[in-house]
PDB file of N, CA and C in Angstrom:
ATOM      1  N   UNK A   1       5.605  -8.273  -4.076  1.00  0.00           N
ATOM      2  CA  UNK A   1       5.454  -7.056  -3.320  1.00  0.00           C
ATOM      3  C   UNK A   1       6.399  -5.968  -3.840  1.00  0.00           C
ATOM      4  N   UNK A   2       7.367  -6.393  -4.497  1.00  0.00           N
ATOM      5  CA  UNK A   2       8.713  -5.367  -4.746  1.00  0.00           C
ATOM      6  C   UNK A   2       8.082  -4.476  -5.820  1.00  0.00           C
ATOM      7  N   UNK A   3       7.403  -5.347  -6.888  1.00  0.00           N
ATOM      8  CA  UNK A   3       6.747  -4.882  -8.179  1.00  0.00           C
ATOM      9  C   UNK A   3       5.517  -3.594  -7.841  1.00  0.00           C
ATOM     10  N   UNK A   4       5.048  -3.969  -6.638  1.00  0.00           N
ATOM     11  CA  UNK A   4       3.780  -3.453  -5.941  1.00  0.00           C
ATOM     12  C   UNK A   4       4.302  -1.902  -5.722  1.00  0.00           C
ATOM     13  N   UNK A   5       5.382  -2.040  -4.941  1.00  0.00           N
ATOM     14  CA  UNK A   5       6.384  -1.112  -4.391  1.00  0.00           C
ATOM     15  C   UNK A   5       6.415   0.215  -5.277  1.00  0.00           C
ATOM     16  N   UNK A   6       6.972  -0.410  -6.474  1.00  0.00           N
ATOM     17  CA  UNK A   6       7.402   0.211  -7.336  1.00  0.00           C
ATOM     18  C   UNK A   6       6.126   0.853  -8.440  1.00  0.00           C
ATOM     19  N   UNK A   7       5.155   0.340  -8.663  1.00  0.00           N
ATOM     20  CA  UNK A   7       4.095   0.793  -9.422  1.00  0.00           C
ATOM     21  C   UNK A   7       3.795   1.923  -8.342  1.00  0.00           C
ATOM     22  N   UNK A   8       3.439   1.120  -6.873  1.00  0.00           N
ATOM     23  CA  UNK A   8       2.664   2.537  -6.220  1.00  0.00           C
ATOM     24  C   UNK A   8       3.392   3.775  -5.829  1.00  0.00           C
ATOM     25  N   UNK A   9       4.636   3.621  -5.757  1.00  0.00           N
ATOM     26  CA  UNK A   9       5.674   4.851  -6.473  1.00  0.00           C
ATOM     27  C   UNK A   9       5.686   5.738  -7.410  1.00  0.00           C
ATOM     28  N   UNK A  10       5.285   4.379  -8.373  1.00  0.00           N
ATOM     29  CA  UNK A  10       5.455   5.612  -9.931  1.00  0.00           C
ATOM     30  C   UNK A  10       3.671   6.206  -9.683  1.00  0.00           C
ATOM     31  N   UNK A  11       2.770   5.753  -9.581  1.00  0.00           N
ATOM     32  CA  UNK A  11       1.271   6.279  -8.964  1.00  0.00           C
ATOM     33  C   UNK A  11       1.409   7.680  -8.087  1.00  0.00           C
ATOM     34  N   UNK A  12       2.006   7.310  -6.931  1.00  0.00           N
ATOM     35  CA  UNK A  12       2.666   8.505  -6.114  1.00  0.00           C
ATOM     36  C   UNK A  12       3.199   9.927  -6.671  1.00  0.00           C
ATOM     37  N   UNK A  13       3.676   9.419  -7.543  1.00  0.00           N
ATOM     38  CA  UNK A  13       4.911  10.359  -8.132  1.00  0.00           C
ATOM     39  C   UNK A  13       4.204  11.134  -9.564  1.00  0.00           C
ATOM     40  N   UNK A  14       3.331  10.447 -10.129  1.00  0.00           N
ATOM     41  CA  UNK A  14       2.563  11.100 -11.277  1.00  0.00           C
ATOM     42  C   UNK A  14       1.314  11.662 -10.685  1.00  0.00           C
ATOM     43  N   UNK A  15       1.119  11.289  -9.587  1.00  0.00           N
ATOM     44  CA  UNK A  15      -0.310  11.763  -9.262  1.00  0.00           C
ATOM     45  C   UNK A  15      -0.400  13.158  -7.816  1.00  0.00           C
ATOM     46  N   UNK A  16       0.961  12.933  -7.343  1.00  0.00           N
ATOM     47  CA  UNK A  16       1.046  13.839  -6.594  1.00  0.00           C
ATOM     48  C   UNK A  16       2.535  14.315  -6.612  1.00  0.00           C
ATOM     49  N   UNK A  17       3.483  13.353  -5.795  1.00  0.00           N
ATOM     50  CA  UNK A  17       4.893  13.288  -5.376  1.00  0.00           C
ATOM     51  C   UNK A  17       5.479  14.384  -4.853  1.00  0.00           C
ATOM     52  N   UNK A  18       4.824  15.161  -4.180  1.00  0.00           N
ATOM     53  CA  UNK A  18       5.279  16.284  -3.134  1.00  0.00           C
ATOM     54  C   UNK A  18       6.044  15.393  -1.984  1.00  0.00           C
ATOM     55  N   UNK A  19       7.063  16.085  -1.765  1.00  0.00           N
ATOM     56  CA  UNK A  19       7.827  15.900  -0.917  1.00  0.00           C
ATOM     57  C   UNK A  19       7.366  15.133   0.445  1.00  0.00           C
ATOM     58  N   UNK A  20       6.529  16.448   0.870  1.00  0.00           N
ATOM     59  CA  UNK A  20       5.979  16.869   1.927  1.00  0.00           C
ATOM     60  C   UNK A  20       4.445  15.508   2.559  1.00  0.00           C
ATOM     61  N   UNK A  21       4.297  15.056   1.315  1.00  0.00           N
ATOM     62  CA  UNK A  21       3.241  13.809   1.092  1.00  0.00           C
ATOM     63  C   UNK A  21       3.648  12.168   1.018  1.00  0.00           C
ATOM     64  N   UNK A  22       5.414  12.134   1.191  1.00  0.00           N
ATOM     65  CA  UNK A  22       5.743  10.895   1.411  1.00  0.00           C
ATOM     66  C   UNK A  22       5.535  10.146   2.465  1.00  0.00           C
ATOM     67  N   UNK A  23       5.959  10.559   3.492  1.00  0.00           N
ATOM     68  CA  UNK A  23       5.323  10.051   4.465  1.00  0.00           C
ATOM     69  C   UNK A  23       3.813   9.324   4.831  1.00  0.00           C
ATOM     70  N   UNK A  24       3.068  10.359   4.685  1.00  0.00           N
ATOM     71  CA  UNK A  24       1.428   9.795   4.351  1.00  0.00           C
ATOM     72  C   UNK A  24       1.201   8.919   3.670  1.00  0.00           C
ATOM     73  N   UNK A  25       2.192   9.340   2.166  1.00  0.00           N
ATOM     74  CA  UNK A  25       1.350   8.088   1.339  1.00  0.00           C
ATOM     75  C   UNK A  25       2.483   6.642   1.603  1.00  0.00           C
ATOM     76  N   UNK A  26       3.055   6.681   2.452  1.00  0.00           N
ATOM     77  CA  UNK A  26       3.570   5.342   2.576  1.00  0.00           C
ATOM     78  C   UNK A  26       2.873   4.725   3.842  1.00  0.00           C
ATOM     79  N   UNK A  27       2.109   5.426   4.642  1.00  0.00           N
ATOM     80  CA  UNK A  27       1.540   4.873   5.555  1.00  0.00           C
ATOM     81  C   UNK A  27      -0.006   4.578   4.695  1.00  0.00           C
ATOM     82  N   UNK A  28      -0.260   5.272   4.085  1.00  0.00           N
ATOM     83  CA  UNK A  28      -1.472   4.802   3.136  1.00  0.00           C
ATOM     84  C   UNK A  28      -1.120   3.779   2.638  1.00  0.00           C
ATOM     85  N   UNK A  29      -0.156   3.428   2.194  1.00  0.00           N
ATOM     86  CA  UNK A  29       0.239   2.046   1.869  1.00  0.00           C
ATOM     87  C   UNK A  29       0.459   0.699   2.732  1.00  0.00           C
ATOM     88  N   UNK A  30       0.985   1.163   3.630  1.00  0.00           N
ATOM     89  CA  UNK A  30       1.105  -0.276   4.339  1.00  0.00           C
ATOM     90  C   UNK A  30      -0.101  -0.292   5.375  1.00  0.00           C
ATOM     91  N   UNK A  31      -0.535   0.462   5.346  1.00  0.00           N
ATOM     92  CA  UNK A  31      -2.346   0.377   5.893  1.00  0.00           C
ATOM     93  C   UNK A  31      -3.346  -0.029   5.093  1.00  0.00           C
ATOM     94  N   UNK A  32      -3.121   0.216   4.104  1.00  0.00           N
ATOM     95  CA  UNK A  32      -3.794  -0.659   2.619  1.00  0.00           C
ATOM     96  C   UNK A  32      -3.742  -2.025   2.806  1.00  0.00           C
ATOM     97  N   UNK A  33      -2.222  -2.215   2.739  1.00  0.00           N
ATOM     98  CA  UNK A  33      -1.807  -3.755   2.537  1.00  0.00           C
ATOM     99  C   UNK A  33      -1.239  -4.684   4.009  1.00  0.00           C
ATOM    100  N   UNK A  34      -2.150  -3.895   5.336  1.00  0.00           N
ATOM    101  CA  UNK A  34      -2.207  -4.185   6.327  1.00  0.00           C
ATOM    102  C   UNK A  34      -3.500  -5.186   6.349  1.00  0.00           C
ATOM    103  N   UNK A  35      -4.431  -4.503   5.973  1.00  0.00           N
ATOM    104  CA  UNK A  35      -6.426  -4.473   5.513  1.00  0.00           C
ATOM    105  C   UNK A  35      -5.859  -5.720   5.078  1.00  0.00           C
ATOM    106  N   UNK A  36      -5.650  -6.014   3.892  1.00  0.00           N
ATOM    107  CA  UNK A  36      -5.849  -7.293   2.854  1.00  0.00           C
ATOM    108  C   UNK A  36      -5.038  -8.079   3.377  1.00  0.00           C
ATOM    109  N   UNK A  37      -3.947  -8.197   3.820  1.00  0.00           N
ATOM    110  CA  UNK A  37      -3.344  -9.200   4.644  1.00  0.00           C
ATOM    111  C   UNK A  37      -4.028  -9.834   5.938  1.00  0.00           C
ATOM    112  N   UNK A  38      -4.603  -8.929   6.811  1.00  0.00           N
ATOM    113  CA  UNK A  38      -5.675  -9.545   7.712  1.00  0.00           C
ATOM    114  C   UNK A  38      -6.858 -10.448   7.140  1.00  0.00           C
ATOM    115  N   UNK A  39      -7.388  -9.546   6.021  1.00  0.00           N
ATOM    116  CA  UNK A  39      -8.757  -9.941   5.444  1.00  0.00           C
ATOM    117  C   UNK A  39      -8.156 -11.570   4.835  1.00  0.00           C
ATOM    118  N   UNK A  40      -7.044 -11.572   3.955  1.00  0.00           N
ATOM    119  CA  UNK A  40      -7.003 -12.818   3.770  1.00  0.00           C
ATOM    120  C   UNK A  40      -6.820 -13.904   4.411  1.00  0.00           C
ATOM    121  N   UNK A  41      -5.812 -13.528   5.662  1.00  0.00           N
ATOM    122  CA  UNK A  41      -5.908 -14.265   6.787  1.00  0.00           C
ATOM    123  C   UNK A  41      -7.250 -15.047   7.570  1.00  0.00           C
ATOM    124  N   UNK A  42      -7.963 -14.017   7.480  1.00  0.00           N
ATOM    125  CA  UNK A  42      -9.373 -14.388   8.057  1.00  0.00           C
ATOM    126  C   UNK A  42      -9.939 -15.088   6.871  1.00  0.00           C
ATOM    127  N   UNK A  43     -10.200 -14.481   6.067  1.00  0.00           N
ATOM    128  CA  UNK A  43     -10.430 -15.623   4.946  1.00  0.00           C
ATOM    129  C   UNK A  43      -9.944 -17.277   5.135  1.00  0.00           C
ATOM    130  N   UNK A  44      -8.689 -17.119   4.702  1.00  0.00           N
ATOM    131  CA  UNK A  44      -8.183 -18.502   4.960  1.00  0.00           C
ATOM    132  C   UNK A  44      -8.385 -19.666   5.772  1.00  0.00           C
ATOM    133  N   UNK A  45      -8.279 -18.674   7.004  1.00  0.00           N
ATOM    134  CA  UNK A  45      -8.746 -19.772   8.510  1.00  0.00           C
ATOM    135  C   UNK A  45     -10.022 -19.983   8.598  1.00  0.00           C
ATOM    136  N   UNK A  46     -10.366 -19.181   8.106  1.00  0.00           N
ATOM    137  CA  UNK A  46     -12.430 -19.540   7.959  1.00  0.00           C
ATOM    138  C   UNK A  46     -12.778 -20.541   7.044  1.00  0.00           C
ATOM    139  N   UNK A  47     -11.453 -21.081   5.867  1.00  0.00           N
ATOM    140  CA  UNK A  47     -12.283 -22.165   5.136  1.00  0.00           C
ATOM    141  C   UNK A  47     -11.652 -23.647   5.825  1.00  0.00           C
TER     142      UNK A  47
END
């Protein structure tokens, strides 16, 4: 996850990195990796 962290940082930061847009895009993030943590969850217990 640390590695994750850090790529979607440097992503952040080349593709936008306004100040004013940190916030958002860190909730875009752990709402991202909110999704796939459930989804795998459900996955899992379903097999």
């Amino acid at each position: 996850m640390y590695a994750a962290a850090w790529y979607n940082i440097h992503f952040f930061y080349a593709s936008d990195g306004a100040s004013e847009n940190r916030t958002k895009a860190v909730d875009y993030y752990c709402d991202q990796y909110r999704k796939m943590l459930m989804e795998c969850m459900h996955d899992f217990f379903q097999a």
